[in-house]
C-alpha atoms as a PDB file:
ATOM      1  CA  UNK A   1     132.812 201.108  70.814  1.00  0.00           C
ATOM      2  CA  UNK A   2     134.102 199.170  67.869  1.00  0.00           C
ATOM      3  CA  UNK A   3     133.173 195.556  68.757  1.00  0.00           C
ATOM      4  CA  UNK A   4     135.187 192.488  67.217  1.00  0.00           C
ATOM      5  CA  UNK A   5     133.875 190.989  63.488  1.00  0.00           C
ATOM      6  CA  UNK A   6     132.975 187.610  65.248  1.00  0.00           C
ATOM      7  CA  UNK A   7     130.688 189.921  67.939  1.00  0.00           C
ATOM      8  CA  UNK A   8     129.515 191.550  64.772  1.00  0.00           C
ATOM      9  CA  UNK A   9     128.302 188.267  63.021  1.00  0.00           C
ATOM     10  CA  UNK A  10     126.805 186.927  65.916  1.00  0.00           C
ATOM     11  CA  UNK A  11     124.542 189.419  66.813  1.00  0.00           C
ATOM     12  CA  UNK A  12     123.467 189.712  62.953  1.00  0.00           C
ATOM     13  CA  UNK A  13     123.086 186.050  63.132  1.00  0.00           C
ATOM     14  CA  UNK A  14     120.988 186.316  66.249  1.00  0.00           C
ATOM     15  CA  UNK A  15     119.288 188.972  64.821  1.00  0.00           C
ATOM     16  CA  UNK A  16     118.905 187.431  61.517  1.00  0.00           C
ATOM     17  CA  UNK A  17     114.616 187.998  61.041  1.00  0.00           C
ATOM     18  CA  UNK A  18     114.593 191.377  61.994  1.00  0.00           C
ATOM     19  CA  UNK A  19     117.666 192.163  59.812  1.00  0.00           C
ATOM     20  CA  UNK A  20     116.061 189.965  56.865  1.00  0.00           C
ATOM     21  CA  UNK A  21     112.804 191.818  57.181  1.00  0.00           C
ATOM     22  CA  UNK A  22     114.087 195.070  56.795  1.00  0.00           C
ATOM     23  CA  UNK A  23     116.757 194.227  54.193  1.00  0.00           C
ATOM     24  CA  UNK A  24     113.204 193.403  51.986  1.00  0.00           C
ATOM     25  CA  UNK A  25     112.070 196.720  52.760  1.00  0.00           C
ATOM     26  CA  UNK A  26     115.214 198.803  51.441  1.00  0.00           C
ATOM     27  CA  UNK A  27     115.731 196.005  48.456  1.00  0.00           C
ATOM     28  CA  UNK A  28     112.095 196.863  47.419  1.00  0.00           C
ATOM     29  CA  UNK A  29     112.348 200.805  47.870  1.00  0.00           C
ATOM     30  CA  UNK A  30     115.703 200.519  45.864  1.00  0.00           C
ATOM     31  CA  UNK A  31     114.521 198.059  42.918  1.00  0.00           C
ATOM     32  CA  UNK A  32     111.464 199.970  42.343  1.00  0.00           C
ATOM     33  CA  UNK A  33     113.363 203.756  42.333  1.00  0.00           C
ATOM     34  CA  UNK A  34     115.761 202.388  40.369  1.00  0.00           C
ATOM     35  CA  UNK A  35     113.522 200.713  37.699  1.00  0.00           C
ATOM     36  CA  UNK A  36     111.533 204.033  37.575  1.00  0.00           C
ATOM     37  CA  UNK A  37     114.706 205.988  37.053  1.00  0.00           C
ATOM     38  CA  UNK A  38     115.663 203.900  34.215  1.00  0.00           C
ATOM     39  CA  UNK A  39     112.473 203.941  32.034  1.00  0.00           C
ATOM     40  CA  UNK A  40     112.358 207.902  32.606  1.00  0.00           C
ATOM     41  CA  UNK A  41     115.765 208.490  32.140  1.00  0.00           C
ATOM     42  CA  UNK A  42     116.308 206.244  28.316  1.00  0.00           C
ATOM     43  CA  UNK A  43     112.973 208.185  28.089  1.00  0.00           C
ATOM     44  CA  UNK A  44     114.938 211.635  28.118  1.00  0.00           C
ATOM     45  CA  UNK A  45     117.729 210.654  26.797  1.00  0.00           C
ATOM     46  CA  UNK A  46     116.092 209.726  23.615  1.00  0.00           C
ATOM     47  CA  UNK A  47     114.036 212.953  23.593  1.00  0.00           C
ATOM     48  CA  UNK A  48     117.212 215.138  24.060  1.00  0.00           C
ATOM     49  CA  UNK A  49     119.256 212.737  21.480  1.00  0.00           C
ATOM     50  CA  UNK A  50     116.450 213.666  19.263  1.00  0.00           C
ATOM     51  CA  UNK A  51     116.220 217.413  19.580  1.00  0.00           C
ATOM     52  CA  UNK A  52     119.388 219.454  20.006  1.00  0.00           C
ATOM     53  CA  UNK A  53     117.527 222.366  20.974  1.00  0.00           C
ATOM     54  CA  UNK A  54     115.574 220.986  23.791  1.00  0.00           C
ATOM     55  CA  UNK A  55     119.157 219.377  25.077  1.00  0.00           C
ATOM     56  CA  UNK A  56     120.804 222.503  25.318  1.00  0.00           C
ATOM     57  CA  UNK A  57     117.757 224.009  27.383  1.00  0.00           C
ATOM     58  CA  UNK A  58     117.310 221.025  29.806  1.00  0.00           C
ATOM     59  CA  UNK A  59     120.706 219.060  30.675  1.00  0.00           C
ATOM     60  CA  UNK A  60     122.223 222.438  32.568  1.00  0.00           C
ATOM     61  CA  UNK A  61     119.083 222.381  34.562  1.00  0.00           C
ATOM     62  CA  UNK A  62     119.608 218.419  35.243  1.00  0.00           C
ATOM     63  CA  UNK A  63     123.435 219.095  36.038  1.00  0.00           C
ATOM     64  CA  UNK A  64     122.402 222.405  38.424  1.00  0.00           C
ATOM     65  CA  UNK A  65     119.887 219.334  40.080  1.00  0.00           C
ATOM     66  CA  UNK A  66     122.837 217.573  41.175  1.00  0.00           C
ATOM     67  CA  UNK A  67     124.085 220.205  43.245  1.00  0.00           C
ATOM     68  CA  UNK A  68     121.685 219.876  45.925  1.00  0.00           C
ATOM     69  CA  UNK A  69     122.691 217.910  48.645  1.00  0.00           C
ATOM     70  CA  UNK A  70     121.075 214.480  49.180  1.00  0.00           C
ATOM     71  CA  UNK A  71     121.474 214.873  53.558  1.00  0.00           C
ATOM     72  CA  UNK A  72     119.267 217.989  52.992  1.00  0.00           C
ATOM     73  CA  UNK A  73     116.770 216.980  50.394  1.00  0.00           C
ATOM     74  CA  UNK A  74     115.823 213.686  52.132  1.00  0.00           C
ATOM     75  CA  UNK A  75     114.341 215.030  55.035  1.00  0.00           C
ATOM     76  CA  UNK A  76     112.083 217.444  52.681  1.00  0.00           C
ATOM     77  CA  UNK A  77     111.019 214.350  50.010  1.00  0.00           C
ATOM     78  CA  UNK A  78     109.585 212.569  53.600  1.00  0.00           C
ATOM     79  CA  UNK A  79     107.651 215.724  55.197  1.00  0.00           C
ATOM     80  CA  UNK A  80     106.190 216.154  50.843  1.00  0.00           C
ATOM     81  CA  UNK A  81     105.474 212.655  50.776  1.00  0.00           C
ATOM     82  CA  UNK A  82     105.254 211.171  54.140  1.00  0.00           C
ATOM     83  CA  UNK A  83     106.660 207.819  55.479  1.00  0.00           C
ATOM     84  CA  UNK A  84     105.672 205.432  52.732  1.00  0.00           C
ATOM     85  CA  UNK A  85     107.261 204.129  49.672  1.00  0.00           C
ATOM     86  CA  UNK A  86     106.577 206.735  47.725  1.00  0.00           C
ATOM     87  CA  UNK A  87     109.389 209.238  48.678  1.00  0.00           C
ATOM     88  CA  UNK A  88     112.154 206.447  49.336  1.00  0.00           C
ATOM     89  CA  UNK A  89     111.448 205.783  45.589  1.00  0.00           C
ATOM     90  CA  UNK A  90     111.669 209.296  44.503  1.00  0.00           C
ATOM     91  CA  UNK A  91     114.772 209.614  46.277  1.00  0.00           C
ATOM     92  CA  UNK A  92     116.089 207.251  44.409  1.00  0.00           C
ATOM     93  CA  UNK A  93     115.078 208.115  41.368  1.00  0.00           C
ATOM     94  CA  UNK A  94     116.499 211.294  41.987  1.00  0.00           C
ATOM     95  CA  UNK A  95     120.070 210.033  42.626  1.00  0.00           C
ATOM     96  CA  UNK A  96     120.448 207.870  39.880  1.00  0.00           C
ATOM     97  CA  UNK A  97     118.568 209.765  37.136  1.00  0.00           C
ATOM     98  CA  UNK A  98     121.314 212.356  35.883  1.00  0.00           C
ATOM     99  CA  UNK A  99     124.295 209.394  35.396  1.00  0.00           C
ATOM    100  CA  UNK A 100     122.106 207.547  33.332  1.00  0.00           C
ATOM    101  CA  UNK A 101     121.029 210.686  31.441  1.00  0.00           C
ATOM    102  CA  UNK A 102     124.509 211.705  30.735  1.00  0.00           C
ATOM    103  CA  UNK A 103     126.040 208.238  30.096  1.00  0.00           C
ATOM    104  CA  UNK A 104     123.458 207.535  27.384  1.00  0.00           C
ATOM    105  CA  UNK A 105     123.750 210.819  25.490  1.00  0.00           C
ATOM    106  CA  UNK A 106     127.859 209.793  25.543  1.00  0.00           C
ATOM    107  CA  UNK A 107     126.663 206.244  24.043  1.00  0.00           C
ATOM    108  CA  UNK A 108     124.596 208.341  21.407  1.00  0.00           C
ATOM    109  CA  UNK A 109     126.869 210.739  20.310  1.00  0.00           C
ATOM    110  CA  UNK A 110     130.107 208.179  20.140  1.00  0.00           C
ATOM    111  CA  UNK A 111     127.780 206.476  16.971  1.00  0.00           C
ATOM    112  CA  UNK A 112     129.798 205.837  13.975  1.00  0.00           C
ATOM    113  CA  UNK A 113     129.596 208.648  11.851  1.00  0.00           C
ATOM    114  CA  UNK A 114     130.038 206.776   9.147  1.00  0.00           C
ATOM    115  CA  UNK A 115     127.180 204.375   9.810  1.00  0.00           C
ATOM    116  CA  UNK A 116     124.921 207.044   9.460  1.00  0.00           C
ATOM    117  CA  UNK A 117     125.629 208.197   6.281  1.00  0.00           C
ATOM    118  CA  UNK A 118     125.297 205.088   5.013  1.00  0.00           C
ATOM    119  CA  UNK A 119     122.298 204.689   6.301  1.00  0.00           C
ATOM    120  CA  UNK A 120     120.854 208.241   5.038  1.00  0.00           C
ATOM    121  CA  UNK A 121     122.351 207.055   1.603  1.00  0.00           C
ATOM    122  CA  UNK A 122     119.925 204.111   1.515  1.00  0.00           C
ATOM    123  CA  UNK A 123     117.215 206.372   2.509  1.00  0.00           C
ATOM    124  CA  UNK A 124     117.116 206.154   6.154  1.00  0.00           C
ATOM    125  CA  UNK A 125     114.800 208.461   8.314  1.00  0.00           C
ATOM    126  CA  UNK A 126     115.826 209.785  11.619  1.00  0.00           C
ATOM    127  CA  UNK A 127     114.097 206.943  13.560  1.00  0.00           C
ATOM    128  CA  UNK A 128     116.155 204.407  11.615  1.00  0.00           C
ATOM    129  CA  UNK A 129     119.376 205.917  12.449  1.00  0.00           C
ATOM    130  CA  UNK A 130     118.768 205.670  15.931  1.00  0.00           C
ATOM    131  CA  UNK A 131     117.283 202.638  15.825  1.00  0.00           C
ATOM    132  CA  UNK A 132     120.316 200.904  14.029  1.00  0.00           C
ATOM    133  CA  UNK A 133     123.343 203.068  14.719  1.00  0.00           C
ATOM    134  CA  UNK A 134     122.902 205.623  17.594  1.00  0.00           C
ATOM    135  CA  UNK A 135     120.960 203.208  20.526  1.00  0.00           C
ATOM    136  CA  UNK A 136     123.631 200.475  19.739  1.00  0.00           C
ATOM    137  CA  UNK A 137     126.388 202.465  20.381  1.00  0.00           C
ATOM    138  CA  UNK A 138     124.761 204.249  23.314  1.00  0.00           C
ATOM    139  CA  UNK A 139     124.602 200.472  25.086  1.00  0.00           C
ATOM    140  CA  UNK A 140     128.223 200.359  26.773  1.00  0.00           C
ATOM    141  CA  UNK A 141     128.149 203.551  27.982  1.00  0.00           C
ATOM    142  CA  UNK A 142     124.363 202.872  29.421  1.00  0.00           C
ATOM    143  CA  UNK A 143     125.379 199.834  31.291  1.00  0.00           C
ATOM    144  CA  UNK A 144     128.428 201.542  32.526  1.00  0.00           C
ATOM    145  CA  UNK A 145     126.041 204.133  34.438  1.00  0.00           C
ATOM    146  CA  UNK A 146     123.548 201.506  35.449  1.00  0.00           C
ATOM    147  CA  UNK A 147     126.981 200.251  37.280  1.00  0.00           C
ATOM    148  CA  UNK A 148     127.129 203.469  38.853  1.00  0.00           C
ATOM    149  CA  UNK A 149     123.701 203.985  39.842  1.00  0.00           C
ATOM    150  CA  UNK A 150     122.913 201.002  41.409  1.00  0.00           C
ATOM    151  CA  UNK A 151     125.015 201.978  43.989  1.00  0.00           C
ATOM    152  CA  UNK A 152     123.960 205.621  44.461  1.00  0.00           C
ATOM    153  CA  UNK A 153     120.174 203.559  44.595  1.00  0.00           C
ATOM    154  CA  UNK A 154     121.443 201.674  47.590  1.00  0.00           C
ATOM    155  CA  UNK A 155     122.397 205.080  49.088  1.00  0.00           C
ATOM    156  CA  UNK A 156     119.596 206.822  48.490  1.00  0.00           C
ATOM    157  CA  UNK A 157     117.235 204.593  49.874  1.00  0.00           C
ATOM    158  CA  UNK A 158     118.938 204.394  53.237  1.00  0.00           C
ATOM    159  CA  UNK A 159     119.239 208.433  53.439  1.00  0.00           C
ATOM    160  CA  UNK A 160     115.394 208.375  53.268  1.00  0.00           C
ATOM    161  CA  UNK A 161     115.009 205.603  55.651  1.00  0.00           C
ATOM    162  CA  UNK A 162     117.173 207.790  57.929  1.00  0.00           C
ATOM    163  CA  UNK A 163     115.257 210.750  57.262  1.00  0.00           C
ATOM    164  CA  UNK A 164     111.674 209.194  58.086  1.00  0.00           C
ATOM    165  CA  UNK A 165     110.042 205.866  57.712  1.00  0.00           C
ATOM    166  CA  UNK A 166     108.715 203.025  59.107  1.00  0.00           C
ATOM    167  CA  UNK A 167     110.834 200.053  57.536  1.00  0.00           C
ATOM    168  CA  UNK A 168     114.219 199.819  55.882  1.00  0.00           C
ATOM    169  CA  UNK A 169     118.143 199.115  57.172  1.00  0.00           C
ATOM    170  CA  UNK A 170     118.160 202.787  57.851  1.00  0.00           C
ATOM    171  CA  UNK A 171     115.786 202.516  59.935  1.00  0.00           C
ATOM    172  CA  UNK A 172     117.260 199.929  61.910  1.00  0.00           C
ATOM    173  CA  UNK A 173     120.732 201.324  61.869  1.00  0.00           C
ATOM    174  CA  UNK A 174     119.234 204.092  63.792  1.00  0.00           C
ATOM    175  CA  UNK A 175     116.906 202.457  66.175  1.00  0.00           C
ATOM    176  CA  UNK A 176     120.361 199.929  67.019  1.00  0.00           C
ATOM    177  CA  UNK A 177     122.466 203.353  67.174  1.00  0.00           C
ATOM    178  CA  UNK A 178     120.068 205.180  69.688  1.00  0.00           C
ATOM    179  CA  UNK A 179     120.415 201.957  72.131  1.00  0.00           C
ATOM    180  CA  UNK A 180     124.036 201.830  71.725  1.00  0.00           C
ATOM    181  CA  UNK A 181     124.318 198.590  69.929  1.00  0.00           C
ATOM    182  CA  UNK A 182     127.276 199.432  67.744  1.00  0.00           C
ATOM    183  CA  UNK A 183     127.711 195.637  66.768  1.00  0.00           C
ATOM    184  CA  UNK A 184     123.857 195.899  65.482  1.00  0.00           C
ATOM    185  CA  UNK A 185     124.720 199.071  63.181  1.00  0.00           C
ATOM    186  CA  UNK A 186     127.570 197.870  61.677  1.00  0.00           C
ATOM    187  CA  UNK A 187     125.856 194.455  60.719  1.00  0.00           C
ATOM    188  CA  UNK A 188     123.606 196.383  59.011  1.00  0.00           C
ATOM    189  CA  UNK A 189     126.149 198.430  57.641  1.00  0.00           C
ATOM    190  CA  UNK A 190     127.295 195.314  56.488  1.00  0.00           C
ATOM    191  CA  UNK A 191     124.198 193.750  54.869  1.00  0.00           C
ATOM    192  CA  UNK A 192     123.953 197.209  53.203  1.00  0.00           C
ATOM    193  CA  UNK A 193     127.222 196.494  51.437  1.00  0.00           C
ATOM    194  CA  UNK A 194     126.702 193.131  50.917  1.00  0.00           C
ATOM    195  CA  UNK A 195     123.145 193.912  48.974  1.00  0.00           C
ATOM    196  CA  UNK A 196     124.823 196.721  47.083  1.00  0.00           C
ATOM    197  CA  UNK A 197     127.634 194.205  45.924  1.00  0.00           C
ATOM    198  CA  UNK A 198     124.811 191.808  44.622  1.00  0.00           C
ATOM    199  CA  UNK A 199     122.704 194.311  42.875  1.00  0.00           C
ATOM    200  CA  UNK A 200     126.321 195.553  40.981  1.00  0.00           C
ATOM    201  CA  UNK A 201     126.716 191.818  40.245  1.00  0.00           C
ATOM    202  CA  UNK A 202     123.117 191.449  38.972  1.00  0.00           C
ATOM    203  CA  UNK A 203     123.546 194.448  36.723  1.00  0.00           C
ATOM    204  CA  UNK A 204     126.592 192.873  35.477  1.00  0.00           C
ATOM    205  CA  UNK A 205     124.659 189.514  35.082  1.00  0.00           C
ATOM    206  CA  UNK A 206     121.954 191.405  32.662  1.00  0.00           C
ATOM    207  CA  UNK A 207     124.729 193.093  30.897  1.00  0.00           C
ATOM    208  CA  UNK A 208     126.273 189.778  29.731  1.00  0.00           C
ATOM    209  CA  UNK A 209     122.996 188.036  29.076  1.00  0.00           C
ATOM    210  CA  UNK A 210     121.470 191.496  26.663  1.00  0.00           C
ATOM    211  CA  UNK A 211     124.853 192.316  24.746  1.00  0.00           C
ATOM    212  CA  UNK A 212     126.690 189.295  25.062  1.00  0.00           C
ATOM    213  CA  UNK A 213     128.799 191.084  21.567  1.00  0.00           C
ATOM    214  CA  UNK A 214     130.260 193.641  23.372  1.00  0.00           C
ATOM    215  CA  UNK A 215     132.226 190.589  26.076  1.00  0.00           C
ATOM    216  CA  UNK A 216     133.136 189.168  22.229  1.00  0.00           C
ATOM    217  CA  UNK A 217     134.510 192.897  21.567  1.00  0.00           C
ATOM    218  CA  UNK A 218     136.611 192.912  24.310  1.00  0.00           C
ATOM    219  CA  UNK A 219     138.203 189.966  24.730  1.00  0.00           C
ATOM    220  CA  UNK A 220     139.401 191.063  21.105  1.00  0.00           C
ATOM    221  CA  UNK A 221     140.233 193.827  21.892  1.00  0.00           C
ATOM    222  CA  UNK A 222     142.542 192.532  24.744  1.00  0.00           C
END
């Protein structure tokens, strides 16, 4: 029932295509959910940065979305959507939205107080504050949540390959389970992890190479 790590590598080794092919599958769902979540949720942040009003109105309805449980919500996003790409990516989307939400207003409202007055001194319209004060300070905190996220992506795409589809590691983890092949699901379980751990590094990666300051800041600071 809980086979040795050397039977484990062997049979992923041996089943190395079939494992490969499917690892595409989930690495595509999760990429694409995951770039879609980003680009909506600076999207909304900015808006809600922007208008107190409309903040205070929509961020208990995106913390009341977090509630619902991801087991039960999969299987509905598949029957909406069907088996394609399209709900995998939703799902995603879903599960990483709110962090990156939240961690960006955090950036925006830790902006130097100062800064801005400054900056309304010299004339400075709303635009231009964000711009130069409130977006930079918003960065640490935003790549802090993209940290998180990533992870919750990798999640989210296998709960939707469990729930229904064609392709994915969750798929395969349950075809292996249903013919016993414990070794088989916990390679995957393995790839899984490994993929995760190489997405968090690639965030990372981007995070050094778009605000190489804040490393500077840091290692100051230390």
């Amino acid at each position: 029932m809980l086979p040795a790590p050397t039977r484990i590598l062997e049979s992923g080794l041996a089943e190395r295509d079939a494992l490969l092919r499917h690892t595409l599958t989930t690495v595509t769902a999760t990429l694409t959910g995951f770039t879609l979540s980003v680009a909506v949720a600076f999207l909304a942040a900015t808006l809600l940065d922007f208008s107190p009003l409309l903040r205070s109105a929509i961020l208990p309805l995106l913390v009341v979305s977090q509630t619902l449980p991801l087991i039960a919500l999969a299987p509905l996003v598949v029957l909406w959507f069907g088996f394609g790409l399209l709900p995998k990516v939703l799902l995603v989307a879903f599960v990483t939205f709110f962090p990156m939400v939240v961690g960006l207003l955090r950036g925006f409202a830790e902006a130097d107080p100062d800064a801005e007055v400054l900056l309304r001194s010299m004339g400075a319209g709303r635009w231009q504050l964000f711009r130069f004060v409130r977006l930079p300070a918003g960065i640490p905190s935003f790549f802090s949540a993209l940290r998180i996220s990533i992870t919750y992506a990798v999640v989210g795409t296998i709960f939707a390959e469990y729930a229904g589809a064609v392709a994915g590691l969750g798929v395969y983890m349950q075809s292996a389970k249903h013919v016993f092949r414990t070794d088989l699901v916990l390679a995957a379980v393995t790839v899984s992890s490994l993929v995760t751990l190489a997405l968090f590094g690639l965030v990372i990666l981007i995070e050094r190479v778009s605000v190489p300051w804040l490393r500077i800041e840091q290692g100051r600071a230390r």
